[in-house]
Protein backbone atom coordinates (compact mmCIF):
# COMPACT_ATOMS: atom_id res chain seq x y z
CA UNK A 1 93.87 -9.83 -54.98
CA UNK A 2 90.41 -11.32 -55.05
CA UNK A 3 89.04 -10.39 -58.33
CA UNK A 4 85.69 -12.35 -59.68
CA UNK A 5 85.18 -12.95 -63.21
CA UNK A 6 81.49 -13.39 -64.39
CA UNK A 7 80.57 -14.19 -68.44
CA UNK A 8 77.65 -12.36 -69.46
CA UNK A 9 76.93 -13.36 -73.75
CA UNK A 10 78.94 -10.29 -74.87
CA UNK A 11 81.01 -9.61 -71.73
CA UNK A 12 83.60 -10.90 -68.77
CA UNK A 13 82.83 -8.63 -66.15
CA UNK A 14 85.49 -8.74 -63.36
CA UNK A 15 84.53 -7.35 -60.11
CA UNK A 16 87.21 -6.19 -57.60
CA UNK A 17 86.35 -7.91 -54.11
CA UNK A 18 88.71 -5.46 -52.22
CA UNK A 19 88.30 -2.13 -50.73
CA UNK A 20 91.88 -0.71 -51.74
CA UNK A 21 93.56 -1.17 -55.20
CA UNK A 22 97.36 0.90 -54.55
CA UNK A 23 101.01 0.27 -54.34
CA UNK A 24 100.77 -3.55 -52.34
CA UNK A 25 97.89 -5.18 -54.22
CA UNK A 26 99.16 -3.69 -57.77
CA UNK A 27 100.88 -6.52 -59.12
CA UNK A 28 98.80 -9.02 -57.89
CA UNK A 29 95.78 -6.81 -59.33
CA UNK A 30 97.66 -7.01 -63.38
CA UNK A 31 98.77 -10.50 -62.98
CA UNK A 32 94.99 -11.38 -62.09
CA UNK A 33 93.98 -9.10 -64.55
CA UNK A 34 95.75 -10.96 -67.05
CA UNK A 35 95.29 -14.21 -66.13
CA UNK A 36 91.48 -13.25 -66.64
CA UNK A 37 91.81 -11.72 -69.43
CA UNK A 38 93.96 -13.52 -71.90
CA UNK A 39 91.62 -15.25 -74.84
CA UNK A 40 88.76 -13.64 -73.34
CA UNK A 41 85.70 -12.40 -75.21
CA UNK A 42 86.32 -8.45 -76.67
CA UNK A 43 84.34 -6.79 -74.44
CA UNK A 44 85.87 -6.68 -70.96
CA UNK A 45 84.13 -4.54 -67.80
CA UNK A 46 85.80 -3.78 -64.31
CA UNK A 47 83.09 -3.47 -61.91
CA UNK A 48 84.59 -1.41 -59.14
CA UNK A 49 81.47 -0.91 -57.20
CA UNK A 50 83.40 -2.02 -53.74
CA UNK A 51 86.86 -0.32 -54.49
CA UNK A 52 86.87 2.55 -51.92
CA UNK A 53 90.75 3.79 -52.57
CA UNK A 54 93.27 3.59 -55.73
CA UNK A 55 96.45 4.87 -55.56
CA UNK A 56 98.86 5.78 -58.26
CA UNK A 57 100.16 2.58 -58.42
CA UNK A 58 96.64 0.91 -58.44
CA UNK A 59 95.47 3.63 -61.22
CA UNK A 60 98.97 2.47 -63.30
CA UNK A 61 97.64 -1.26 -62.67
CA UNK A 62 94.19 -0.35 -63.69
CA UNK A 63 95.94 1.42 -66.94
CA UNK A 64 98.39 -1.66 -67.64
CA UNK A 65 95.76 -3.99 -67.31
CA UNK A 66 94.09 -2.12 -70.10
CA UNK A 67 97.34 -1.94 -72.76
CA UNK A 68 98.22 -6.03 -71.58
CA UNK A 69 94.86 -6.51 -73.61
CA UNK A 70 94.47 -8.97 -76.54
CA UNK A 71 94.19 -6.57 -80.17
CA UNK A 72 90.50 -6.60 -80.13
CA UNK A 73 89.73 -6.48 -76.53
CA UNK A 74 88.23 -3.19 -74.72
CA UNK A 75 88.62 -2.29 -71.04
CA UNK A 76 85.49 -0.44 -69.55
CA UNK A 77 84.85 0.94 -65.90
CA UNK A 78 81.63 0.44 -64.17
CA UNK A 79 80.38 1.41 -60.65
CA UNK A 80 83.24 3.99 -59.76
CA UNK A 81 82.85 4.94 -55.82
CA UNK A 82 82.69 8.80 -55.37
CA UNK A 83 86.63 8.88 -54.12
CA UNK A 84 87.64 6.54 -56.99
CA UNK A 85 85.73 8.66 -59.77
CA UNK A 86 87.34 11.47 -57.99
CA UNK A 87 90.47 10.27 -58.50
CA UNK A 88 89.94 9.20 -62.79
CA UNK A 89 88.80 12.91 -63.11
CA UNK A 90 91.64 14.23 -61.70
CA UNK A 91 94.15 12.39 -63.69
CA UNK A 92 91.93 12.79 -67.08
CA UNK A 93 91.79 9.11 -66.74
CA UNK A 94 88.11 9.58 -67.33
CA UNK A 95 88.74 10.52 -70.89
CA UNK A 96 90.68 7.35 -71.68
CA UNK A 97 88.27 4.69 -70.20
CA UNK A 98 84.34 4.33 -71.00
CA UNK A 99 83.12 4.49 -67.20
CA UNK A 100 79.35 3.00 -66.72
CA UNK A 101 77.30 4.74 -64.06
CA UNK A 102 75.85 1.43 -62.99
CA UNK A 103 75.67 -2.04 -64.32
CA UNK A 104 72.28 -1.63 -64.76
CA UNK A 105 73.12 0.78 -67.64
CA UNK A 106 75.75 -0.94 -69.25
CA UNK A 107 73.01 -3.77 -69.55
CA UNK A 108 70.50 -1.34 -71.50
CA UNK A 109 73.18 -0.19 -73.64
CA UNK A 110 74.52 -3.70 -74.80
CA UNK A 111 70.90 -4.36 -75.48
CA UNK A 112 70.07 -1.08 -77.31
């Protein structure tokens, strides 16, 4: 799973480099998660601007990567694709996870 991780000062942002997150890129998706993760800084943010398709295993990974967090640490979403949105509305995922329209606007709002 190529995931990049990026340190902004009050964020990691982790951006998925692959079109599909589902049942065969799941565990490599939480195990990079984690190894990304683990003593980071509180604020974390999953840019999934070039995720095209998520499964239910890859929504499950996206969920577990969230509860393998440090006490402290927050999971947000940023840059859903339409299909991918579609699919965290449907499961009320939407309502568990802040989801950022753009990073653009997560920018304003850390500095606002």
């Amino acid at each position: 799973m190529d995931l990049q991780s990026t340190k902004t000062n009050d964020a990691l942002i982790i951006t998925v480099n692959e079109a599909r997150i589902d049942a065969s890129a799941a565990i490599r998706f939480k195990d990079g998660m984690r190894a990304l993760t683990d003593g980071g800084p509180a604020h974390v943010v999953l840019d999934l601007s070039k995720v095209t398709f998520v499964d239910s295993s890859g929504l499950g990974a996206i969920v577990a990567s969230m509860k393998q967090l440090n006490p402290g640490q927050q999971l947000d979403l940023a840059e859903l694709t339409p299909d991918v949105a579609k699919v965290f509305r449907l499961t009320r995922m939407d309502s568990v996870f802040v989801i950022h329209d753009s990073m653009d606007s997560l920018s304003r709002r850390a500095a606002g």
